[in-house]
C-alpha atoms as a PDB file:
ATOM      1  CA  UNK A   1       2.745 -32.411  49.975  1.00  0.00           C
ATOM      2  CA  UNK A   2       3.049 -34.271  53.473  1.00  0.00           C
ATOM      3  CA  UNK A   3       0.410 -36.085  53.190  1.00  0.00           C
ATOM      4  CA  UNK A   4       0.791 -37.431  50.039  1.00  0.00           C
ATOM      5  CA  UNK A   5       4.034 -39.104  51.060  1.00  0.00           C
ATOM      6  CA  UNK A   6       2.601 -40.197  54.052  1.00  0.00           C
ATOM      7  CA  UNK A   7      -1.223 -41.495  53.303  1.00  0.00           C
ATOM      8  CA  UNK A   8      -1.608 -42.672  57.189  1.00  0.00           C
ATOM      9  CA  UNK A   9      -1.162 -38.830  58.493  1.00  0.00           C
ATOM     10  CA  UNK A  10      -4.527 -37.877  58.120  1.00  0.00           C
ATOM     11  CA  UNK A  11      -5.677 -41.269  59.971  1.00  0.00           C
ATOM     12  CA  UNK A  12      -3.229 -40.440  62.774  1.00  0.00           C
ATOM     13  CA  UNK A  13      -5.100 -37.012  62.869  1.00  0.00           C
ATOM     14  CA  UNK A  14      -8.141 -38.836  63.125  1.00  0.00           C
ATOM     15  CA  UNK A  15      -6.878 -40.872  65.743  1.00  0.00           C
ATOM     16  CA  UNK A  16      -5.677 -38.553  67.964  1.00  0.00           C
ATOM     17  CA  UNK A  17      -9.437 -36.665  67.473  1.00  0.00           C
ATOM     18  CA  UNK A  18     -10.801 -39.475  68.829  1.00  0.00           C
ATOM     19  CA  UNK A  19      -8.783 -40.325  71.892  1.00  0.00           C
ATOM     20  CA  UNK A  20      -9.231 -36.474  72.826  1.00  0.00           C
ATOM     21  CA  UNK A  21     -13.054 -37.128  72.360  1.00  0.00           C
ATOM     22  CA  UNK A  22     -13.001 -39.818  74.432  1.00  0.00           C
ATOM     23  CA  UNK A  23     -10.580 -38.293  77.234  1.00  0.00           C
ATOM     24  CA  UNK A  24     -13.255 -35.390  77.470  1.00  0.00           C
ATOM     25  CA  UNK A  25     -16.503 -37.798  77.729  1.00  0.00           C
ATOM     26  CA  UNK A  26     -14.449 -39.353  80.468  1.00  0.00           C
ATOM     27  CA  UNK A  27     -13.309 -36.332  81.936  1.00  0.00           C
ATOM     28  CA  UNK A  28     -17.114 -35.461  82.102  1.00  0.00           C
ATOM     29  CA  UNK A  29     -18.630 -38.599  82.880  1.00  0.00           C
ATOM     30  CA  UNK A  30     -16.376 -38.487  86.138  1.00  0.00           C
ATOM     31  CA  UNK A  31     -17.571 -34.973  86.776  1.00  0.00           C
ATOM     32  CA  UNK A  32     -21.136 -35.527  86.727  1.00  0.00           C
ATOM     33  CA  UNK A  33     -20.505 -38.069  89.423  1.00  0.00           C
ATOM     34  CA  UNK A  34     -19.340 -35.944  91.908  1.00  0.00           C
ATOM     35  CA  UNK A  35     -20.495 -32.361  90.656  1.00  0.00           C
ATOM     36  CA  UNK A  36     -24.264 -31.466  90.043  1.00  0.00           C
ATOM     37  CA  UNK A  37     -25.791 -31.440  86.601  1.00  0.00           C
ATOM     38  CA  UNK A  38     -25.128 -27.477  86.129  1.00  0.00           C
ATOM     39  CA  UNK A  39     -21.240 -27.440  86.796  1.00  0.00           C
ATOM     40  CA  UNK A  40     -20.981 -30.162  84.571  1.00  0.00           C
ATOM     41  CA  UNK A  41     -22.919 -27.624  82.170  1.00  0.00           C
ATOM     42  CA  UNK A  42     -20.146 -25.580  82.422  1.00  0.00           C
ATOM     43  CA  UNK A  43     -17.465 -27.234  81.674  1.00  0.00           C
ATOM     44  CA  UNK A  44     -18.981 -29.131  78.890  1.00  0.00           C
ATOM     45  CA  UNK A  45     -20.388 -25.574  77.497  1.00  0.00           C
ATOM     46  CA  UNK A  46     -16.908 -23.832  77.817  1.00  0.00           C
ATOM     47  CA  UNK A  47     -14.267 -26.574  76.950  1.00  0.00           C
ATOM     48  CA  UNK A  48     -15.146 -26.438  72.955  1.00  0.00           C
ATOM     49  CA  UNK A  49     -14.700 -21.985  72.989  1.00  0.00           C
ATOM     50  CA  UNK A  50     -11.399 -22.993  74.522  1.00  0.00           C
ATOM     51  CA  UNK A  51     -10.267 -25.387  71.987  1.00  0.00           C
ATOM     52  CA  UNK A  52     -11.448 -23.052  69.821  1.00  0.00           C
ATOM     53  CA  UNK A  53      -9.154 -20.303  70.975  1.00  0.00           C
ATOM     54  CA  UNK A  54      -6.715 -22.443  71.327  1.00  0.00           C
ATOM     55  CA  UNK A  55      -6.548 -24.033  67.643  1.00  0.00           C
ATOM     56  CA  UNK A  56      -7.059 -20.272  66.627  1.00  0.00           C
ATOM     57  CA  UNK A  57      -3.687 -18.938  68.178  1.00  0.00           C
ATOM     58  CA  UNK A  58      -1.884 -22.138  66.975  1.00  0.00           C
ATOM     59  CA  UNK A  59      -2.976 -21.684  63.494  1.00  0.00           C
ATOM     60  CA  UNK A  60      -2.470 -17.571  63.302  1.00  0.00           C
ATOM     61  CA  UNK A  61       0.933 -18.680  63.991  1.00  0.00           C
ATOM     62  CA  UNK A  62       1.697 -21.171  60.752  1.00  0.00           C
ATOM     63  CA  UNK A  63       3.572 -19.698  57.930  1.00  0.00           C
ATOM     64  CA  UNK A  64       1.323 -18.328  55.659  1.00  0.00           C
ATOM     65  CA  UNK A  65      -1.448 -17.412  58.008  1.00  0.00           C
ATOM     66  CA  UNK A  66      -0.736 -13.415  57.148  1.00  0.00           C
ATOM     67  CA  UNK A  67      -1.227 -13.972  53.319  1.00  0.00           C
ATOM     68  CA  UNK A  68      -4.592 -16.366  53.970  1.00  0.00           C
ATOM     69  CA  UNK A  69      -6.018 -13.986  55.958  1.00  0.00           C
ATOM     70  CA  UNK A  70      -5.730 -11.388  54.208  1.00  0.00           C
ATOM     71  CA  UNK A  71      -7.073 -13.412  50.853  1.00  0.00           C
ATOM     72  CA  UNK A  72      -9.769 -13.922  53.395  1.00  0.00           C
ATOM     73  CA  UNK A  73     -10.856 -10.449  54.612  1.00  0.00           C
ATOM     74  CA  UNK A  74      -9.773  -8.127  51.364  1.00  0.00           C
ATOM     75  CA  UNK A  75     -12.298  -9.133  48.041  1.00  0.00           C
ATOM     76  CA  UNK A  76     -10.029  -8.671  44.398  1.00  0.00           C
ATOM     77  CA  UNK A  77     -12.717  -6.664  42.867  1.00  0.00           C
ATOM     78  CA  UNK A  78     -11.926  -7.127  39.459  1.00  0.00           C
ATOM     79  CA  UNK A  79     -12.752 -10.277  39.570  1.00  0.00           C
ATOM     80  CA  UNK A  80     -16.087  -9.430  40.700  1.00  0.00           C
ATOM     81  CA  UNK A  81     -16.762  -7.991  37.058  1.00  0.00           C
ATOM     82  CA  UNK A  82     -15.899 -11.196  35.495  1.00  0.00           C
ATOM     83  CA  UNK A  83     -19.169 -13.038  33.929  1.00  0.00           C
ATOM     84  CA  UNK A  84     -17.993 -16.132  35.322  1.00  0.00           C
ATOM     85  CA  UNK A  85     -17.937 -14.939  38.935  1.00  0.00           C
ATOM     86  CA  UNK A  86     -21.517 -13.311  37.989  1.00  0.00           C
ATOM     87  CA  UNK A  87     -22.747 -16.910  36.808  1.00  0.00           C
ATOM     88  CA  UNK A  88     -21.620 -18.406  39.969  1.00  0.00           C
ATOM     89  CA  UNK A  89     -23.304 -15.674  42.127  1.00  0.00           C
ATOM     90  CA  UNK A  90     -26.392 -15.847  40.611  1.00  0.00           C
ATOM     91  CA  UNK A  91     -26.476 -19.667  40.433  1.00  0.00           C
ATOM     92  CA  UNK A  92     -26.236 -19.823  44.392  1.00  0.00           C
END
Protein backbone atom coordinates (compact mmCIF):
# COMPACT_ATOMS: atom_id res chain seq x y z
CA UNK A 1 0.00 0.00 0.00
CA UNK A 2 0.94 3.80 -0.66
CA UNK A 3 0.85 4.77 2.41
CA UNK A 4 2.75 2.37 3.98
CA UNK A 5 5.78 3.28 1.88
CA UNK A 6 5.19 6.68 2.39
CA UNK A 7 4.09 7.27 6.31
CA UNK A 8 4.01 11.30 5.70
CA UNK A 9 1.01 10.92 2.96
CA UNK A 10 -1.65 10.90 5.26
CA UNK A 11 -0.05 14.09 7.12
CA UNK A 12 0.19 15.81 3.73
CA UNK A 13 -3.61 14.96 3.46
CA UNK A 14 -4.04 16.50 6.64
CA UNK A 15 -2.22 19.39 5.65
CA UNK A 16 -3.77 20.27 2.72
CA UNK A 17 -7.37 19.86 4.91
CA UNK A 18 -6.25 22.43 6.84
CA UNK A 19 -5.00 25.11 4.52
CA UNK A 20 -8.46 24.57 2.61
CA UNK A 21 -10.12 25.17 6.09
CA UNK A 22 -8.40 28.05 6.59
CA UNK A 23 -8.72 29.51 2.87
CA UNK A 24 -12.61 29.15 3.44
CA UNK A 25 -12.71 30.96 7.06
CA UNK A 26 -10.82 33.61 5.18
CA UNK A 27 -12.80 33.55 2.23
CA UNK A 28 -15.76 34.13 4.71
CA UNK A 29 -14.36 36.34 7.15
CA UNK A 30 -13.77 38.78 4.08
CA UNK A 31 -17.35 38.25 3.04
CA UNK A 32 -19.01 39.14 6.11
CA UNK A 33 -17.19 42.41 5.84
CA UNK A 34 -18.66 43.61 2.93
CA UNK A 35 -21.89 41.34 2.55
CA UNK A 36 -24.70 41.21 5.28
CA UNK A 37 -24.93 38.40 7.78
CA UNK A 38 -27.54 36.32 5.49
CA UNK A 39 -25.41 36.13 2.18
CA UNK A 40 -22.68 35.11 4.17
CA UNK A 41 -25.33 32.37 5.35
CA UNK A 42 -25.34 31.26 2.08
CA UNK A 43 -22.31 30.68 1.09
CA UNK A 44 -21.17 29.19 4.28
CA UNK A 45 -24.51 26.86 4.15
CA UNK A 46 -23.87 25.78 0.45
CA UNK A 47 -20.00 25.52 0.07
CA UNK A 48 -19.83 22.04 2.22
CA UNK A 49 -23.05 20.28 -0.33
CA UNK A 50 -20.62 21.38 -3.00
CA UNK A 51 -17.57 19.79 -1.73
CA UNK A 52 -19.66 17.18 -1.13
CA UNK A 53 -20.68 16.71 -4.72
CA UNK A 54 -17.64 17.35 -5.71
CA UNK A 55 -15.56 14.60 -3.64
CA UNK A 56 -18.60 12.35 -4.71
CA UNK A 57 -17.96 12.56 -8.60
CA UNK A 58 -14.15 12.34 -7.96
CA UNK A 59 -14.46 9.25 -6.00
CA UNK A 60 -17.33 7.40 -8.35
CA UNK A 61 -14.59 7.76 -10.73
CA UNK A 62 -11.55 5.64 -8.86
CA UNK A 63 -11.03 2.15 -9.97
CA UNK A 64 -12.98 0.03 -8.02
CA UNK A 65 -15.80 2.36 -7.20
CA UNK A 66 -18.33 -0.09 -9.40
CA UNK A 67 -17.42 -3.23 -7.28
CA UNK A 68 -17.67 -1.05 -3.72
CA UNK A 69 -20.77 0.12 -4.54
CA UNK A 70 -22.28 -2.51 -5.38
CA UNK A 71 -20.83 -4.50 -2.05
CA UNK A 72 -22.53 -1.47 -0.66
CA UNK A 73 -26.13 -1.48 -1.99
CA UNK A 74 -26.65 -5.51 -2.74
CA UNK A 75 -26.70 -7.62 1.00
CA UNK A 76 -24.99 -11.54 0.39
CA UNK A 77 -27.85 -13.14 2.09
CA UNK A 78 -26.34 -16.20 3.00
CA UNK A 79 -24.39 -14.73 5.16
CA UNK A 80 -27.25 -13.36 6.92
CA UNK A 81 -28.04 -17.06 8.13
CA UNK A 82 -24.72 -17.42 9.63
CA UNK A 83 -24.90 -17.48 13.70
CA UNK A 84 -22.07 -15.27 13.77
CA UNK A 85 -23.68 -12.48 11.76
CA UNK A 86 -26.89 -13.24 14.11
CA UNK A 87 -24.57 -12.68 17.30
CA UNK A 88 -23.36 -9.48 15.95
CA UNK A 89 -26.92 -8.24 15.09
CA UNK A 90 -28.31 -8.92 18.16
CA UNK A 91 -25.34 -7.61 20.18
CA UNK A 92 -25.86 -4.03 18.56
Amino acid sequence: MLSDRFPFLWSMKLLDCLRVNCLLDMTTHKLSRHFCALQVVYVTAIVPYVVLVILFIWNIQLEGASLGIRYYLIPDWDKLGEAKVSEELCLN
